[in-house]
Protein backbone atom coordinates (compact mmCIF):
# COMPACT_ATOMS: atom_id res chain seq x y z
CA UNK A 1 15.20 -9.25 14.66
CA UNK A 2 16.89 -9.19 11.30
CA UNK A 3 16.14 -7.15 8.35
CA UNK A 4 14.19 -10.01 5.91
CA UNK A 5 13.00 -8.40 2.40
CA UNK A 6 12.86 -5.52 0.36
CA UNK A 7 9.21 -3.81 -0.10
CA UNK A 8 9.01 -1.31 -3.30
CA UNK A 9 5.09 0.58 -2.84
CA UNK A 10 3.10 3.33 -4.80
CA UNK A 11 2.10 6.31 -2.25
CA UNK A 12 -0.84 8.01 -2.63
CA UNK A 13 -1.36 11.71 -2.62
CA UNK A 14 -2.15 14.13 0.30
CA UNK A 15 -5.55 14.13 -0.24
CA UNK A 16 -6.03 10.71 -0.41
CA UNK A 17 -3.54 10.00 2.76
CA UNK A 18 -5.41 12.72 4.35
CA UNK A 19 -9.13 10.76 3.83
CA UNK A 20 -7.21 7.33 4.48
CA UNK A 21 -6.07 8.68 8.24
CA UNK A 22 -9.86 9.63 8.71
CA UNK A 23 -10.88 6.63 8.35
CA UNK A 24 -8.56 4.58 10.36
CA UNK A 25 -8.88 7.70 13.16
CA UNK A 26 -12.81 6.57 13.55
CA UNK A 27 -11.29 2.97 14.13
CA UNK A 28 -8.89 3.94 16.37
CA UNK A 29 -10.95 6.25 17.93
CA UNK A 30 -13.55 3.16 18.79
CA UNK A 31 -10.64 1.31 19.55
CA UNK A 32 -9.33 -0.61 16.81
CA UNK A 33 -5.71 0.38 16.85
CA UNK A 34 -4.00 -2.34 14.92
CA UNK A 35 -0.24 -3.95 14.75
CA UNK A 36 -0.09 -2.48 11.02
CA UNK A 37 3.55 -0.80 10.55
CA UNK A 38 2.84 2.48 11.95
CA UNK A 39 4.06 6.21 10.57
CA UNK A 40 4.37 4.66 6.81
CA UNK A 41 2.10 6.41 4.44
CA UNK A 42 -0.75 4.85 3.03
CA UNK A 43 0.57 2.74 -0.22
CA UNK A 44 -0.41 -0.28 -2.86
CA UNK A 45 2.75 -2.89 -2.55
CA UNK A 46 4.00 -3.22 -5.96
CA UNK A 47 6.70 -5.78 -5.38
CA UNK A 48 9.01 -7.50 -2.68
CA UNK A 49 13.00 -8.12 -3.57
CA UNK A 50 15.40 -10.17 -1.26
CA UNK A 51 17.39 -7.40 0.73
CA UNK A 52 20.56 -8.23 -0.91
CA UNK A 53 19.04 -6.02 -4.75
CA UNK A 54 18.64 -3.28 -2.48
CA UNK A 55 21.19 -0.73 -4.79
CA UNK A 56 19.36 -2.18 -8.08
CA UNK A 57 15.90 -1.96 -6.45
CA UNK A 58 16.64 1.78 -5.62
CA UNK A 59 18.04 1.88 -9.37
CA UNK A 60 14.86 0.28 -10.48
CA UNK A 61 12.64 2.82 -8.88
CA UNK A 62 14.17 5.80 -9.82
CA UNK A 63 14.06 4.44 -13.42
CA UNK A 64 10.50 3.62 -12.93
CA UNK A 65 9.52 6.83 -11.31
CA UNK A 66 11.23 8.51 -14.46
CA UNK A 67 8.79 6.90 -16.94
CA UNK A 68 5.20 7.13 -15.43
CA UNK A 69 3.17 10.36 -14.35
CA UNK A 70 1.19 10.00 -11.19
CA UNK A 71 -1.41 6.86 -11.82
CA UNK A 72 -4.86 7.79 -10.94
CA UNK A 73 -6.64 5.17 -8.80
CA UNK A 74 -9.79 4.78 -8.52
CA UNK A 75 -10.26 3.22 -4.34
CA UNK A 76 -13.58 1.67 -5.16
CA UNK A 77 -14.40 -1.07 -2.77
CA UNK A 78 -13.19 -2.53 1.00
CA UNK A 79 -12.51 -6.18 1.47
CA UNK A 80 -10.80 -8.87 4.54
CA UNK A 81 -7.86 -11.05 3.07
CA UNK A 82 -8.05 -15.04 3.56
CA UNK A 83 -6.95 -15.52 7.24
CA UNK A 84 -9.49 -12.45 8.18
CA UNK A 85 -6.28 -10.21 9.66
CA UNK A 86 -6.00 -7.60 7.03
CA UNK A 87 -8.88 -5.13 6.08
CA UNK A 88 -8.03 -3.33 3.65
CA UNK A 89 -9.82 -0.89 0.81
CA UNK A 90 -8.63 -1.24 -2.94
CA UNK A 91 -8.28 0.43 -6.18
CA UNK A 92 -10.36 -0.75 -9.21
CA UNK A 93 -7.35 -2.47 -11.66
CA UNK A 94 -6.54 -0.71 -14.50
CA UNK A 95 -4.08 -0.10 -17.46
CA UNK A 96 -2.01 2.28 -15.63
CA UNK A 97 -1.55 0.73 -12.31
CA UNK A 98 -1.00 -2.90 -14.12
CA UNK A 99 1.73 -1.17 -16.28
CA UNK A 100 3.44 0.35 -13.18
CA UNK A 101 3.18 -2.77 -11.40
CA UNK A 102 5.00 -4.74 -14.41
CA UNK A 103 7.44 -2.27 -14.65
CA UNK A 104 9.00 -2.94 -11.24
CA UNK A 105 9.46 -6.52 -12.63
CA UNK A 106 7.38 -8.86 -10.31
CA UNK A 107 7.32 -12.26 -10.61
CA UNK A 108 4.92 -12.62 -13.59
CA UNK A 109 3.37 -15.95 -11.92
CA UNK A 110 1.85 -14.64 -8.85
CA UNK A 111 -0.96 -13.19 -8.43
CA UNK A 112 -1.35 -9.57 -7.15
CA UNK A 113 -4.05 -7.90 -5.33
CA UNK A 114 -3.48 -3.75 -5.09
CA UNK A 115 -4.89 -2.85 -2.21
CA UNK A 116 -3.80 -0.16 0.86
CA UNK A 117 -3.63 -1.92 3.80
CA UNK A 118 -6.32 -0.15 6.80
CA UNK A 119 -5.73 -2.47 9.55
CA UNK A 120 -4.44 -5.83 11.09
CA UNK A 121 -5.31 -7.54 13.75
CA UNK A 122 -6.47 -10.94 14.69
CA UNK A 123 -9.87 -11.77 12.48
CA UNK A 124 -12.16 -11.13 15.52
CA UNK A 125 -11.16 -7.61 16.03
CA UNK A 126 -11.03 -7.20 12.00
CA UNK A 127 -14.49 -8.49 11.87
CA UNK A 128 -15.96 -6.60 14.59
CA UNK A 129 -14.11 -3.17 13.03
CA UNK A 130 -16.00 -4.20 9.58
CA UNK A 131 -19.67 -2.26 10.24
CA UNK A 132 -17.33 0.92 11.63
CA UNK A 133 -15.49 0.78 8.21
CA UNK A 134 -18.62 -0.17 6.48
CA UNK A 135 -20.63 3.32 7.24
CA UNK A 136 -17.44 5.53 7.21
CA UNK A 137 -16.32 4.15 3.60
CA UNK A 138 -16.86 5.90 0.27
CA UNK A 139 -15.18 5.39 -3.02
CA UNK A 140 -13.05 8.28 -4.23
CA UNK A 141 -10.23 8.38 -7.09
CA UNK A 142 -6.76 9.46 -5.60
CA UNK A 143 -3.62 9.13 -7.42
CA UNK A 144 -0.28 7.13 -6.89
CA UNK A 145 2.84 9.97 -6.74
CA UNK A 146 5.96 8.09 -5.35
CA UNK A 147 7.71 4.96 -4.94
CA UNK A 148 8.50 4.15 -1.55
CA UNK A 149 11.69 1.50 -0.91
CA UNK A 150 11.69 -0.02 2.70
CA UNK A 151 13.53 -3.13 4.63
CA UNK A 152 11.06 -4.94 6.57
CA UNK A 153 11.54 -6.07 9.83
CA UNK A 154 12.04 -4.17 11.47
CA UNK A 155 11.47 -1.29 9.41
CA UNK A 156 13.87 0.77 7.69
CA UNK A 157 13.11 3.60 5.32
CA UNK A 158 15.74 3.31 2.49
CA UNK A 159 14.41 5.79 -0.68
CA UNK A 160 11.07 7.91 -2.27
CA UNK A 161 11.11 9.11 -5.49
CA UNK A 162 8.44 11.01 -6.90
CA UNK A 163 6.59 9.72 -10.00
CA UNK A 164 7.88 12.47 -12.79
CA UNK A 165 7.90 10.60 -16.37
């Protein structure tokens, strides 16, 4: 399978990553593992490029990374995307994290829901890992503290750079 797009994503900090893996261990643990993209930190997908930008994505980023300080986000509430495959937890939106979303120059049009991904799967297994996530889940404010370049499919790691401005 060919390489098909570019994904540019905010990682969290350790401590958030750290409470993030918790959560998806009591899933696992009960036996929702997931076909989520494994050994990728947890992240908020800021943008998506055709693979041939890759050199002025990784430009892009590092100029990015150069302006903002680590973003503070506030991972407030849980939620299943249309389709019921994705569950996912999300930050409240903000000035911050809207800023460092328009500064990786998205298409202004479409719409954009921040959100780190927790598992996918087909919507009966999502559905039936819901009451797990449910009980386990508490809001807490992390903070976004790289940029994270990768090719998707399959995946291939291409740059980090740590938010510095």
């Amino acid at each position: 399978m060919a390489e098909e797009f570019l994904t540019l994503m905010a990682n969290l900090d350790e401590i958030s990553q750290k409470r993030l893996s918790e959560w998806y261990g009591a899933l696992k643990e009960a036996g929702f593992v997931g076909t989520q993209t494994p050994g990728l930190p947890y992240h908020i997908s800021l943008a998506s490029f055709p693979l041939e930008r890759e050199d002025e994505v990784v430009g892009l980023m590092k100029k990015v990374a150069a302006e903002f300080q680590a973003v503070p986000v506030h991972i407030s509430h849980i939620g299943i995307f249309a389709g019921g495959k994705v569950l996912f937890t999300a930050p409240e939106r903000n000035a911050r994290l809207d800023a460092l979303h328009d500064a990786c120059e998205t298409d202004k049009e479409s719409v954009w829901t921040p959100h780190v991904t927790v598992l996918i799967d087909e919507p009966e297994t999502v559905c039936s890992a819901l009451p797990l996530f449910v009980r386990s889940f508490y809001p807490f404010v992390g903070k976004i503290v790289h940029l994270h370049l990768c090719a998707f499919w399959p995946t291939r790691e291409i740059a980090a750079v740590e938010l510095n401005g």
